[in-house]
Protein backbone atom coordinates (compact mmCIF):
# COMPACT_ATOMS: atom_id res chain seq x y z
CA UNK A 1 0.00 0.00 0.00
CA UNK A 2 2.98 2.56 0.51
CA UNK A 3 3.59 2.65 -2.85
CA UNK A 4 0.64 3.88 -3.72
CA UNK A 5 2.34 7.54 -1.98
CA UNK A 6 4.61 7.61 -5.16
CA UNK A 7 1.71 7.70 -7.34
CA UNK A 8 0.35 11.37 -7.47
CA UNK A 9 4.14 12.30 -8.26
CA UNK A 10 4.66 9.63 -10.66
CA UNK A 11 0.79 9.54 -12.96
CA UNK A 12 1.71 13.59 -14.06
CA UNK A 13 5.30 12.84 -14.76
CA UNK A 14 4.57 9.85 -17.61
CA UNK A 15 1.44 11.58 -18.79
CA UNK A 16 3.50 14.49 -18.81
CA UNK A 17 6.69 12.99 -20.93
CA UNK A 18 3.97 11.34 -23.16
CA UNK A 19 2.56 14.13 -24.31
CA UNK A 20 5.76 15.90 -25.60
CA UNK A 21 5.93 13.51 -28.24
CA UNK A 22 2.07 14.36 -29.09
CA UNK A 23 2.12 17.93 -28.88
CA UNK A 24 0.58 18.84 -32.57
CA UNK A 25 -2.13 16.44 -32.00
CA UNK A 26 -4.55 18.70 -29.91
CA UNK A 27 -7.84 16.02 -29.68
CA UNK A 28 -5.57 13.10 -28.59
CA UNK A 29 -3.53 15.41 -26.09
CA UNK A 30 -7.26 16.65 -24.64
CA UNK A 31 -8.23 13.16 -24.45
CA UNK A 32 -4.84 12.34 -22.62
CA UNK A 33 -5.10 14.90 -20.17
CA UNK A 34 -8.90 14.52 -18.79
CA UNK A 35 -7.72 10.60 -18.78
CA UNK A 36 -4.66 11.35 -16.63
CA UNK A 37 -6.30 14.25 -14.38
CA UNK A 38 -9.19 11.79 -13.72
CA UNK A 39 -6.74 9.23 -12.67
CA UNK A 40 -4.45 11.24 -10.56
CA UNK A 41 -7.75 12.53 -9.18
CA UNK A 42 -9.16 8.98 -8.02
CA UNK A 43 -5.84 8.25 -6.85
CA UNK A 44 -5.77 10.76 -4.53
CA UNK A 45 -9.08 10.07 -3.20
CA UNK A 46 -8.17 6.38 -2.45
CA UNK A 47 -4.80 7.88 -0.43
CA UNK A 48 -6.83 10.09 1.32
CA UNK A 49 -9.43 7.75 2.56
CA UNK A 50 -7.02 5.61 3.12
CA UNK A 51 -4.90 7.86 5.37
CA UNK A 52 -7.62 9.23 7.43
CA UNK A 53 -9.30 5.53 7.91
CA UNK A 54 -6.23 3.95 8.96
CA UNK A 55 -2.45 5.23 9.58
CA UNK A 56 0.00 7.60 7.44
CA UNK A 57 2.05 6.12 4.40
CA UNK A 58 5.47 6.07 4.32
CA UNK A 59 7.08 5.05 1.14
CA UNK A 60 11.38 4.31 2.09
CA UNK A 61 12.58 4.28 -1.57
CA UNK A 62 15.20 1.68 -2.40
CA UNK A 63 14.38 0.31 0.73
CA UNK A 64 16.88 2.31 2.56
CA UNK A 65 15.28 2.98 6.07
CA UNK A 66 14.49 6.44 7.08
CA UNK A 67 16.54 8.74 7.70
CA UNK A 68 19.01 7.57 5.35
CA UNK A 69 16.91 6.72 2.03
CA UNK A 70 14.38 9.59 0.44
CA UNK A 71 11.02 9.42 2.18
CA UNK A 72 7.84 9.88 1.31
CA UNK A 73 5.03 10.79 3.62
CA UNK A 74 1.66 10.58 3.08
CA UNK A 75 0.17 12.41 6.57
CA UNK A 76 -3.15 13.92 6.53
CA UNK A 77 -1.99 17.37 5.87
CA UNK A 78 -0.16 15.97 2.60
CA UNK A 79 -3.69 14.07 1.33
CA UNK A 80 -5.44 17.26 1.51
CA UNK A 81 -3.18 19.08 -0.11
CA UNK A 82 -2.92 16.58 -2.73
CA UNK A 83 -6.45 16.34 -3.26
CA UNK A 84 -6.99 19.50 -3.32
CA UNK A 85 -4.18 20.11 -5.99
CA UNK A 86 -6.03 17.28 -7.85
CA UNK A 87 -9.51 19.06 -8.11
CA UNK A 88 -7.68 22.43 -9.34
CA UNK A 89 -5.80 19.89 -12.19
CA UNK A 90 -9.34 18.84 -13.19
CA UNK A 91 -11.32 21.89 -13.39
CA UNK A 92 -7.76 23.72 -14.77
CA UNK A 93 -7.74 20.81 -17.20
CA UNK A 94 -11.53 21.48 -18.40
CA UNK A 95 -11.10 25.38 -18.93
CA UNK A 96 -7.67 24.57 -20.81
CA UNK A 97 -10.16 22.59 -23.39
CA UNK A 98 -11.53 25.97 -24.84
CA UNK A 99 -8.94 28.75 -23.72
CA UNK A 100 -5.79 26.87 -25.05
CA UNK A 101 -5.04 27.31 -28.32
CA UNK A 102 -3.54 24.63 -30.68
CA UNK A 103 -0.15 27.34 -30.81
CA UNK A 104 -0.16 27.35 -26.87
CA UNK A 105 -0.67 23.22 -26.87
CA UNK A 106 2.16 22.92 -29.57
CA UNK A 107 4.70 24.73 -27.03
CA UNK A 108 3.75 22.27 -24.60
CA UNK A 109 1.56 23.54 -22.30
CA UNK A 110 0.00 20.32 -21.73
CA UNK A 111 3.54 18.52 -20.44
CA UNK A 112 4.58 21.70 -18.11
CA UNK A 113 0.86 21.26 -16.90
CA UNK A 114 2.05 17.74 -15.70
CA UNK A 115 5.29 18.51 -14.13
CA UNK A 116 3.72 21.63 -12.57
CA UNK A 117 1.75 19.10 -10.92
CA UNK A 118 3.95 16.28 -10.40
CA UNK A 119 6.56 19.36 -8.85
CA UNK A 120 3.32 20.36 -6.20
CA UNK A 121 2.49 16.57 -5.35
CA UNK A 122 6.39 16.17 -4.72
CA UNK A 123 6.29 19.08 -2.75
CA UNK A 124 3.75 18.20 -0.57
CA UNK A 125 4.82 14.38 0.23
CA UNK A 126 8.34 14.93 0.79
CA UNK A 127 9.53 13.76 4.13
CA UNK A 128 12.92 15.29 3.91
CA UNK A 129 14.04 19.07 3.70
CA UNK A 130 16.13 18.72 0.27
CA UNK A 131 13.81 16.82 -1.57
CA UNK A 132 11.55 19.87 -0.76
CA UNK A 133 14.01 21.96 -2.88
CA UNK A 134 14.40 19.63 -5.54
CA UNK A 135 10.20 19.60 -6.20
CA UNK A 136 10.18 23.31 -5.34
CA UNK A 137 13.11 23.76 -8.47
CA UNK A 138 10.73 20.73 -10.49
CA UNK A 139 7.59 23.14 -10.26
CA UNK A 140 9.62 26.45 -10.84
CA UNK A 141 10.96 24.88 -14.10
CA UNK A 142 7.43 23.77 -15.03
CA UNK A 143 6.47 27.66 -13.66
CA UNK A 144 9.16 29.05 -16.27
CA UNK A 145 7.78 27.34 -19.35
CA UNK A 146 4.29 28.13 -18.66
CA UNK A 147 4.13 32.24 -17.95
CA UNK A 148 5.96 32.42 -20.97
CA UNK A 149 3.45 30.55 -23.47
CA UNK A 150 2.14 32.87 -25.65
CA UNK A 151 5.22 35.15 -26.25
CA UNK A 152 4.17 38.62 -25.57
CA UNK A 153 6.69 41.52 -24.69
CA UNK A 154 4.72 41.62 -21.39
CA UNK A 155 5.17 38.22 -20.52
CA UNK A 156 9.00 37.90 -21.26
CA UNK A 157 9.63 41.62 -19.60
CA UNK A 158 7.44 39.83 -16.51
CA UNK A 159 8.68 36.47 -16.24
CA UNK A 160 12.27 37.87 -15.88
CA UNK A 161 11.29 39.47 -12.88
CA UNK A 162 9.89 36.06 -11.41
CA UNK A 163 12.93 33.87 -12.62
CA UNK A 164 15.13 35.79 -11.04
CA UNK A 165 13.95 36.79 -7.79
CA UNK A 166 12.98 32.95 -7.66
CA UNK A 167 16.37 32.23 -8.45
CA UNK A 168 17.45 33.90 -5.44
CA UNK A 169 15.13 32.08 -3.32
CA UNK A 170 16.35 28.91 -4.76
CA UNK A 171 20.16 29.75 -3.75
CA UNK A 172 19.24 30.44 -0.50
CA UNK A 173 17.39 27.83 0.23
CA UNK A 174 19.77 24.91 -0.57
CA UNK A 175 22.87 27.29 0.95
CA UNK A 176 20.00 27.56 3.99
CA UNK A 177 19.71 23.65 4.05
CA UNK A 178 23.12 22.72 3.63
CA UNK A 179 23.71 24.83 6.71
CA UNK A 180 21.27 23.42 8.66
CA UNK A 181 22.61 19.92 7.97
CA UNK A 182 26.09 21.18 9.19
CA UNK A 183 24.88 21.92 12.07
CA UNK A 184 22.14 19.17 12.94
CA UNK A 185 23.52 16.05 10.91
CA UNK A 186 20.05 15.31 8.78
CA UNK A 187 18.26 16.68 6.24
CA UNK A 188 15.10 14.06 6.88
CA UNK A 189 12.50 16.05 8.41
CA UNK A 190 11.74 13.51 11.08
CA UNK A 191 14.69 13.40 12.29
CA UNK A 192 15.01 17.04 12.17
CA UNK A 193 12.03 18.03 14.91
CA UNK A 194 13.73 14.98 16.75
CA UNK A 195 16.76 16.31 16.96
CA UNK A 196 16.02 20.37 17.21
CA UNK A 197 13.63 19.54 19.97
CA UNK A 198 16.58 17.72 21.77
CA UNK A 199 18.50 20.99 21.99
CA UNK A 200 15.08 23.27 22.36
CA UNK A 201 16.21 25.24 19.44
CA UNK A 202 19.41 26.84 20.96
CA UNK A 203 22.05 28.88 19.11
CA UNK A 204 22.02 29.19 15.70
CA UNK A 205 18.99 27.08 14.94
CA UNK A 206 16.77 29.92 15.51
CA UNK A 207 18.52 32.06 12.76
CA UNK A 208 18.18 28.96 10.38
CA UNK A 209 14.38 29.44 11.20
CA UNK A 210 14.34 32.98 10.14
CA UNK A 211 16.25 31.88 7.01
CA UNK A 212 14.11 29.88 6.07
CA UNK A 213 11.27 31.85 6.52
CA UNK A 214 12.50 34.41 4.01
CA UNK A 215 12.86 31.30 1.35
CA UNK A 216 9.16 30.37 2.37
CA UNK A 217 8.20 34.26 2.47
CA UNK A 218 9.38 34.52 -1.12
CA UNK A 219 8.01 31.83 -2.36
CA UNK A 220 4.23 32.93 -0.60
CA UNK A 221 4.71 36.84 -1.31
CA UNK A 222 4.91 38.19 2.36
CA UNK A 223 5.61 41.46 2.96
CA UNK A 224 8.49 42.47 1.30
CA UNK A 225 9.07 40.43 -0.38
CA UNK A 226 5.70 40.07 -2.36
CA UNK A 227 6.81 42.89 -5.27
CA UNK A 228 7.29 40.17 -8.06
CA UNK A 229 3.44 38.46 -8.09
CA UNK A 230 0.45 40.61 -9.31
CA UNK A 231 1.98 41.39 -12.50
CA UNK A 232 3.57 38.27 -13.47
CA UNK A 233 0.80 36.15 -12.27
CA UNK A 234 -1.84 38.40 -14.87
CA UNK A 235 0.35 38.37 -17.46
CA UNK A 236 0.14 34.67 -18.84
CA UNK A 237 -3.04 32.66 -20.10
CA UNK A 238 -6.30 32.83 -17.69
CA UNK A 239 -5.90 28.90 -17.09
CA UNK A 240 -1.79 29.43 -16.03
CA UNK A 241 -2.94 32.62 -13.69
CA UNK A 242 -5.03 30.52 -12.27
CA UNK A 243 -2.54 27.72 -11.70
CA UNK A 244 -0.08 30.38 -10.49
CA UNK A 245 -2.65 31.56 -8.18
CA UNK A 246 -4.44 29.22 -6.70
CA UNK A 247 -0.99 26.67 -6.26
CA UNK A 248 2.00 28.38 -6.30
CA UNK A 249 1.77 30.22 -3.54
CA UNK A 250 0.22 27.70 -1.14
CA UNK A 251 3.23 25.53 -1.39
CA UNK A 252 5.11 28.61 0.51
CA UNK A 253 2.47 28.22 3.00
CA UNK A 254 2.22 24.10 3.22
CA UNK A 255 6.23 24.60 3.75
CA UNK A 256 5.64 26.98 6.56
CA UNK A 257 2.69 24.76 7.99
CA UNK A 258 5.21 21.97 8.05
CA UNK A 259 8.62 22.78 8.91
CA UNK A 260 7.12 25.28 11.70
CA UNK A 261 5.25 22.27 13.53
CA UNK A 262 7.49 20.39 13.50
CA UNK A 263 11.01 21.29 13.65
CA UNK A 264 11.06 24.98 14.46
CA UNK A 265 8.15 24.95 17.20
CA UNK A 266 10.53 25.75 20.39
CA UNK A 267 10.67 29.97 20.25
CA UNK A 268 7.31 30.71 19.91
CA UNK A 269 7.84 34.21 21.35
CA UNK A 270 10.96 34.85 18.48
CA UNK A 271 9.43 33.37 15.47
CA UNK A 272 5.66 33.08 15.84
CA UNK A 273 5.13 36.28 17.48
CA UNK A 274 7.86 37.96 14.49
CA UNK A 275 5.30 35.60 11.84
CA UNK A 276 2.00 37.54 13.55
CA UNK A 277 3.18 41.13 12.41
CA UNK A 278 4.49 40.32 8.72
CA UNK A 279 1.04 38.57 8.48
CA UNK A 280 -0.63 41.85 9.71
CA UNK A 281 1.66 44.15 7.19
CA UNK A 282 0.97 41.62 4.00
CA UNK A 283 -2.86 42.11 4.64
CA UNK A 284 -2.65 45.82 4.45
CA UNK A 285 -0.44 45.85 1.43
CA UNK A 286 -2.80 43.34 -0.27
CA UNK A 287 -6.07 45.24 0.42
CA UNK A 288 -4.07 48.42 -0.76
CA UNK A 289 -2.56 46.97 -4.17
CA UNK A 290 -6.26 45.88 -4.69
CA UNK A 291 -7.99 48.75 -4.18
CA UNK A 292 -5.39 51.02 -5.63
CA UNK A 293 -5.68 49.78 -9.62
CA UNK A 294 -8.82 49.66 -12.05
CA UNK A 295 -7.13 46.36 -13.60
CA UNK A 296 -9.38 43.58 -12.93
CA UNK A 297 -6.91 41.14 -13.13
CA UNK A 298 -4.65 42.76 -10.62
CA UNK A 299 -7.62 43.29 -8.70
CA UNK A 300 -7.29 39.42 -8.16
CA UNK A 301 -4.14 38.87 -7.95
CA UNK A 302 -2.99 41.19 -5.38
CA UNK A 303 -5.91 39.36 -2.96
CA UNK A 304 -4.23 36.33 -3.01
CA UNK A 305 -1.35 38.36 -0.48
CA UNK A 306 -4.21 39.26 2.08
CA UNK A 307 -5.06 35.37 2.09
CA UNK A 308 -1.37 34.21 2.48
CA UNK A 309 -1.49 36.65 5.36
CA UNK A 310 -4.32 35.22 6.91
CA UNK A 311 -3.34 31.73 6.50
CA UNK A 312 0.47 33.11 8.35
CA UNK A 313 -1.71 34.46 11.32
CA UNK A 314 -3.10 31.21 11.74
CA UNK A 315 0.51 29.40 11.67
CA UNK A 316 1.64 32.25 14.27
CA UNK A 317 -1.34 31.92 16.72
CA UNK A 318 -0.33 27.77 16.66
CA UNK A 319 -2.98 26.71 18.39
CA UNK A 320 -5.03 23.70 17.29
CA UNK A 321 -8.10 26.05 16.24
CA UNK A 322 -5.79 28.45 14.43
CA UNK A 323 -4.07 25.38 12.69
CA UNK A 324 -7.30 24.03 12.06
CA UNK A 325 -8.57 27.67 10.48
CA UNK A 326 -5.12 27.42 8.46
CA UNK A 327 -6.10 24.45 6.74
CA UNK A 328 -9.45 25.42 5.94
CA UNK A 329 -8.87 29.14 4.98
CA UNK A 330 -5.94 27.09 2.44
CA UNK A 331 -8.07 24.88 0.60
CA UNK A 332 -11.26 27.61 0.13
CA UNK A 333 -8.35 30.21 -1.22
CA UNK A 334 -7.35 27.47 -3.44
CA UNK A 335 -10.72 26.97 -4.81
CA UNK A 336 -12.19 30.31 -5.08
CA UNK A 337 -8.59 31.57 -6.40
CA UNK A 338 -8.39 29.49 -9.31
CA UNK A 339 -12.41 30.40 -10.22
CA UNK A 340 -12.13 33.86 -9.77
CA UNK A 341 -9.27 33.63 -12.31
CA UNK A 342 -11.21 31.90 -14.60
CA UNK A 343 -13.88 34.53 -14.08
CA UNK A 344 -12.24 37.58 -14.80
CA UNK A 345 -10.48 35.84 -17.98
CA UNK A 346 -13.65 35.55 -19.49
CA UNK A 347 -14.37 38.89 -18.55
CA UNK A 348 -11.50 40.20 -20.31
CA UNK A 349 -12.16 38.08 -23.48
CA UNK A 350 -15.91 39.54 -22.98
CA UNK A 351 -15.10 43.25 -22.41
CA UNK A 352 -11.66 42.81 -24.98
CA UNK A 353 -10.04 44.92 -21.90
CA UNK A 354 -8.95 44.55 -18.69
CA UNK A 355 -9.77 48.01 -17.58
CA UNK A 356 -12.82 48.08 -15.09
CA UNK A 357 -13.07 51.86 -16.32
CA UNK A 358 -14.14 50.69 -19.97
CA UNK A 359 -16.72 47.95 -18.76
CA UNK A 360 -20.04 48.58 -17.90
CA UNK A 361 -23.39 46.81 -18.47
CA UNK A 362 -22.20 43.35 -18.93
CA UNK A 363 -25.09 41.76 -17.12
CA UNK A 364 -27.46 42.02 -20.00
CA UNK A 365 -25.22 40.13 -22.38
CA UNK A 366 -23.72 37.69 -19.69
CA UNK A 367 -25.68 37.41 -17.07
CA UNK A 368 -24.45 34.07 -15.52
CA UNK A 369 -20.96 34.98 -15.54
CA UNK A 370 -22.04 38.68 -13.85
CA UNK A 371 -23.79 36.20 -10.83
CA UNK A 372 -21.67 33.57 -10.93
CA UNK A 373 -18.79 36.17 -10.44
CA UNK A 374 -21.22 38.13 -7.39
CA UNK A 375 -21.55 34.33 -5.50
CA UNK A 376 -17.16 34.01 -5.88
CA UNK A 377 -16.79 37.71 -4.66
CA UNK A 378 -19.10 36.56 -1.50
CA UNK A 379 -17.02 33.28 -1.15
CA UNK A 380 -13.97 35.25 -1.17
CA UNK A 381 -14.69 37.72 1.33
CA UNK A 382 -15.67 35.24 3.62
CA UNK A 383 -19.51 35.63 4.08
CA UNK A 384 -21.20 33.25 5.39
CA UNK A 385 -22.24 30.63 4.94
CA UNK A 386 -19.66 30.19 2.46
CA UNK A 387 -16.10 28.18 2.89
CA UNK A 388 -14.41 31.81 3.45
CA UNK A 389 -16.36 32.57 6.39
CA UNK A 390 -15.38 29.35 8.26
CA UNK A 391 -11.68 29.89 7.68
CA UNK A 392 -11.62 33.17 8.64
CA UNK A 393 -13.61 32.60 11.68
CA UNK A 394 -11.64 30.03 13.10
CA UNK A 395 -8.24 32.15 12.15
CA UNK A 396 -9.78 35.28 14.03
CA UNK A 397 -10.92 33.33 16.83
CA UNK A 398 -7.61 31.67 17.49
CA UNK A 399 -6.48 34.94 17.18
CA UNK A 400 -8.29 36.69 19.95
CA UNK A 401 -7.94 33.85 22.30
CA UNK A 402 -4.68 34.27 21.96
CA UNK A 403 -4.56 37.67 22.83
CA UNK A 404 -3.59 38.97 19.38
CA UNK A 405 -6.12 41.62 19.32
CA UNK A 406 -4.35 43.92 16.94
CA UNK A 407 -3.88 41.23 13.85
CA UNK A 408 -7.53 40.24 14.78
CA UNK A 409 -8.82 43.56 14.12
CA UNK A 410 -6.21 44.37 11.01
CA UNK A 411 -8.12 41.11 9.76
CA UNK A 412 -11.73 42.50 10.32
CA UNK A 413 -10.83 45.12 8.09
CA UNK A 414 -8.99 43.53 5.13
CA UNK A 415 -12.09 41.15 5.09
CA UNK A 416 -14.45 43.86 5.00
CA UNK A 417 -11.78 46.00 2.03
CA UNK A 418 -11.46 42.45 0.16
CA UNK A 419 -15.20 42.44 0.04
CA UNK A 420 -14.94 45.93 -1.77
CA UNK A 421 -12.47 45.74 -3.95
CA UNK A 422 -13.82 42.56 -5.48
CA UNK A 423 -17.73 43.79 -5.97
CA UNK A 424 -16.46 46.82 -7.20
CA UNK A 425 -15.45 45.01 -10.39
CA UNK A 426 -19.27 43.38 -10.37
CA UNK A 427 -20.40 46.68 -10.17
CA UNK A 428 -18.28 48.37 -12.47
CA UNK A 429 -18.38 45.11 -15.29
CA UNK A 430 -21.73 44.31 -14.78
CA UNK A 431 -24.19 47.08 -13.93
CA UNK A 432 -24.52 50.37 -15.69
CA UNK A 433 -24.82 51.11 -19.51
CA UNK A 434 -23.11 48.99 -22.43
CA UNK A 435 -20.43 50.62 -23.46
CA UNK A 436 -18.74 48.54 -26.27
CA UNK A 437 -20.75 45.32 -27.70
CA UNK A 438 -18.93 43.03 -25.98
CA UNK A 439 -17.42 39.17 -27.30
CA UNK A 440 -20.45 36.30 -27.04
CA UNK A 441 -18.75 33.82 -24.65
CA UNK A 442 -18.42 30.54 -26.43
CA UNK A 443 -16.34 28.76 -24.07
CA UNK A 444 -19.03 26.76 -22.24
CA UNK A 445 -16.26 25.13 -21.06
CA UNK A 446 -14.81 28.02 -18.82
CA UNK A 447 -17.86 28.56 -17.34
CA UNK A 448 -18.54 25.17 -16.61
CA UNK A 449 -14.91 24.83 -14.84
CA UNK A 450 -16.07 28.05 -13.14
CA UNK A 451 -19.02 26.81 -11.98
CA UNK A 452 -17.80 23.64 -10.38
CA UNK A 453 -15.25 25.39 -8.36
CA UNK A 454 -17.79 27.61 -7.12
CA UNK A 455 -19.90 24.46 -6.26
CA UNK A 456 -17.14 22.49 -4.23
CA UNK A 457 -16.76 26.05 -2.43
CA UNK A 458 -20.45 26.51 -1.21
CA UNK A 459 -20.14 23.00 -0.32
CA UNK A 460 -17.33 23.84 1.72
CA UNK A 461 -19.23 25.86 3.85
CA UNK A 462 -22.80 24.64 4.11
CA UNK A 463 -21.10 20.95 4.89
CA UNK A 464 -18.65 22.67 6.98
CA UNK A 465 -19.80 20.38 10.12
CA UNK A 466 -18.83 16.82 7.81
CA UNK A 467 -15.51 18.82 6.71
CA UNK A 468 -14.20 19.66 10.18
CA UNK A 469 -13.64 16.83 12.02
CA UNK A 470 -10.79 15.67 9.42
CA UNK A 471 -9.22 19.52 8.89
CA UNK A 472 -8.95 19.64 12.92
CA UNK A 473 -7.88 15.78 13.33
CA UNK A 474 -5.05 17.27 10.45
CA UNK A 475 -4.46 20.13 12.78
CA UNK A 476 -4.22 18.25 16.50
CA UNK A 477 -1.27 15.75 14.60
CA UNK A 478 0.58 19.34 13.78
CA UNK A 479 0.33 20.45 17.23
CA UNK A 480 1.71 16.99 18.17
CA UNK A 481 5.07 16.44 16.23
CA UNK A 482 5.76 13.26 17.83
CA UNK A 483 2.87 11.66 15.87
CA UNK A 484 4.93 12.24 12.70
CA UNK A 485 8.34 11.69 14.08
CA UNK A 486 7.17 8.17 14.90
CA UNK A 487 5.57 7.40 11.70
CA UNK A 488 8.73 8.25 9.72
CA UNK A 489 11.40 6.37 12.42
CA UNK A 490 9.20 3.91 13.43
CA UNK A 491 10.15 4.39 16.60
């Protein structure tokens, strides 16, 4: 059964080689690709099950015994993510059908799909601290490809800006881990908490921490170092923004959910308290950038830092309710972020602009996009009874018990500013007079990817009571390192 860990890495990789050698043939490579996200997709819902029915996987490759061989871990944290990496594939997958052109499939979008996703399943299953590099470098490459399909002057200009400042991040992580492993003696995580919680985190360990932190911080856009996303994540196809968006980002935060339970967990007051306050600065900046530009794709884009920043408060607080909020608040921003990309692409291929300022009365010629968009706006802002509002009120809770009064509050607000920057683009697209006759929207398609997303996220939150036992059974095994340590060691 432990091999079946390898297999959300391993079904995207030889789909993903396959289709190089059928990139012309555009049916056959759609046909491929709802075969192999349907796959990966049932896969992960058989690991999941499996995980939170019976015991984590481990998967010792080579059969060298942990912490010598590389690991794999399938804990309940990694299922979730996988799974919910798996539903994004699927709808991403569907809106691809009718948004991808046979130019864009010929550059081989379709294979840097796969090892996007094969790099994020990697990510998330790793048991040991290099191996998270290596899938972090697998899904940048993938990253590279894709937010330069389509060639534009914008895109190149853009995606120089990302490969570099990623580049940066990718130096100092593997100088960061190398260091770490001179002073500890292992890079398997395991072994890591094991050992760091022997010596409570003295010395230099804590500095590693904060190292590491910028790598994550980078790789989540935290305040300040959050410069390089809005543009370069609107510049690219609707699908890839939406990849970018919903994914890309999260694996900062899954890395920070991780390596902060469970091997940096001993200065609470230094780290956590130091994570609390960047949180509270990256939702102001967020709220700002999104208010501050009549772009409707930047409009989306720079919400995704406000939702980082929640999901960092949560991680700070560390208690099992702000874990638990963590979790949840992740997989909703995963969801609604990759519809609400897929929203205001079809907007823009409506309106032929992306500049709220020239839209206006788009309701009479679309009017299930206009409500469909309205019910993701809601979702986003967190109102109930939607997924959002269940994130966000277990993240403010924990908060507030906690004493953090101040981030509480500085979340209030940024809900209440999200909710406003996002139905001012309903307002401003939808309502009013018709400006320009608009594009008919033929890609049924989109919508229909749309619309599913924005299903599974009212589901979310009207089922929240059949959802929560398993997010906070995910949570309480964070908050209890030991659980995982034994797992891995078998100890």
């Amino acid at each position: 059964m432990s091999n079946f860990v390898f297999l959300p890495i391993f079904i995207p990789l030889f789909f993903g080689a396959l289709l190089i050698f059928f990139n012309k043939k555009h049916k056959l490579t759609l046909s491929i690709t709802y075969f192999a996200v349907a796959l990966n997709l049932c896969i992960s819902l058989y690991l999941g099950y499996f995980v939170f029915t019976n015991n984590p996987l481990v998967l010792e490759t080579g059969a060298w015994k942990a912490p010598y061989g590389i690991t794999l871990v399938a804990d309940q944290l990694s299922v979730i993510m996988i799974l919910s990496v798996n539903v994004i594939a699927v709808a991403s997958a569907i809106f691809a059908s009718s948004s991808i052109t046979g130019k864009m499939a010929e550059h081989y979008f379709y294979p840097l799909f796969f090892l996007l996703i094969a790099g994020l399943s990697g990510a998330f299953l790793t048991g040991d601290l290099f191996n998270l590099f290596v899938f972090f470098e697998v899904l940048l490459m993938a990253s590279y490809g894709l937010i330069i399909i389509g060639g534009s002057k914008q895109q190149f200009r853009e995606s120089v800006k990302y490969i570099l400042l990623n580049l940066f991040s990718s130096i100092l992580f593997v100088t960061t881990v190398a260091f770490l492993y001179s002073v500890v003696g292992t890079v398997n995580m395991a072994q890591l908490g094991q050992r760091v919680a022997e010596v409570h985190q003295q010395g230099v360990l804590t500095g590693i921490a904060i190292l590491l932190f910028v790598v994550f911080a980078t790789k989540g856009a935290l305040f300040p170092l959050y410069f390089w996303l809005p543009k370069s994540y609107i510049v690219p196809s609707p699908v890839v923004s939406a990849l970018f968006g919903a994914l890309l980002t999260k694996v900062g935060v899954y890395s920070m959910l991780r390596v902060y339970t469970l091997i940096f967990s001993h200065k609470l007051e230094l780290t956590h308290t130091f994570f609390i306050w960047i949180a509270s600065i990256t939702m102001i900046i967020g709220v700002i950038g999104a208010l501050s530009t009549t772009n409707v794709k930047l409009i989306i884009a720079y919400n995704i830092m406000p939702a980082i920043g929640f999901m960092l408060l949560g991680i700070g607080t560390f208690s099992s309710e702000s874990l638990a909020g963590t979790i949840y608040y992740l997989i909703h921003d995963m969801v609604i972020k990759a519809a609400l990309f897929f929203l205001v692409g079809l907007l823009v291929y409506h309106a032929r602009t992306s500049n709220l300022n020239k839209m206006g009365g788009y309701i009479k010629t679309s009017p299930l996009l206009g409500w469909m968009f309205f019910i993701a706006a809601l979702v986003l802002a967190g109102i109930p009874p939607f997924s959002g509002f269940v994130g966000k009120y277990l993240l403010l809770r924990g908060a507030m018990d906690e004493g953090h009064f101040i981030a509480a509050g500085v979340g209030l607000l940024s809900s209440l500013l999200i909710l406003f920057s996002v139905i001012r683009i309903f307002i401003g697209a939808f309502w009013g007079e018709l400006k320009d006759e608009p594009r008919k929207i033929v890609q049924t398609s989109g919508i229909f990817a749309s619309g599913l997303l924005i299903t599974l996220s009212i589901v979310l939150g009207i089922g929240a009571e059949w959802f929560y036992p398993y997010i906070q059974s995910a949570a309480d095994n964070l908050l209890d390192p030991q659980i995982y340590i034994d797992f891995v060691l078998k100890e």
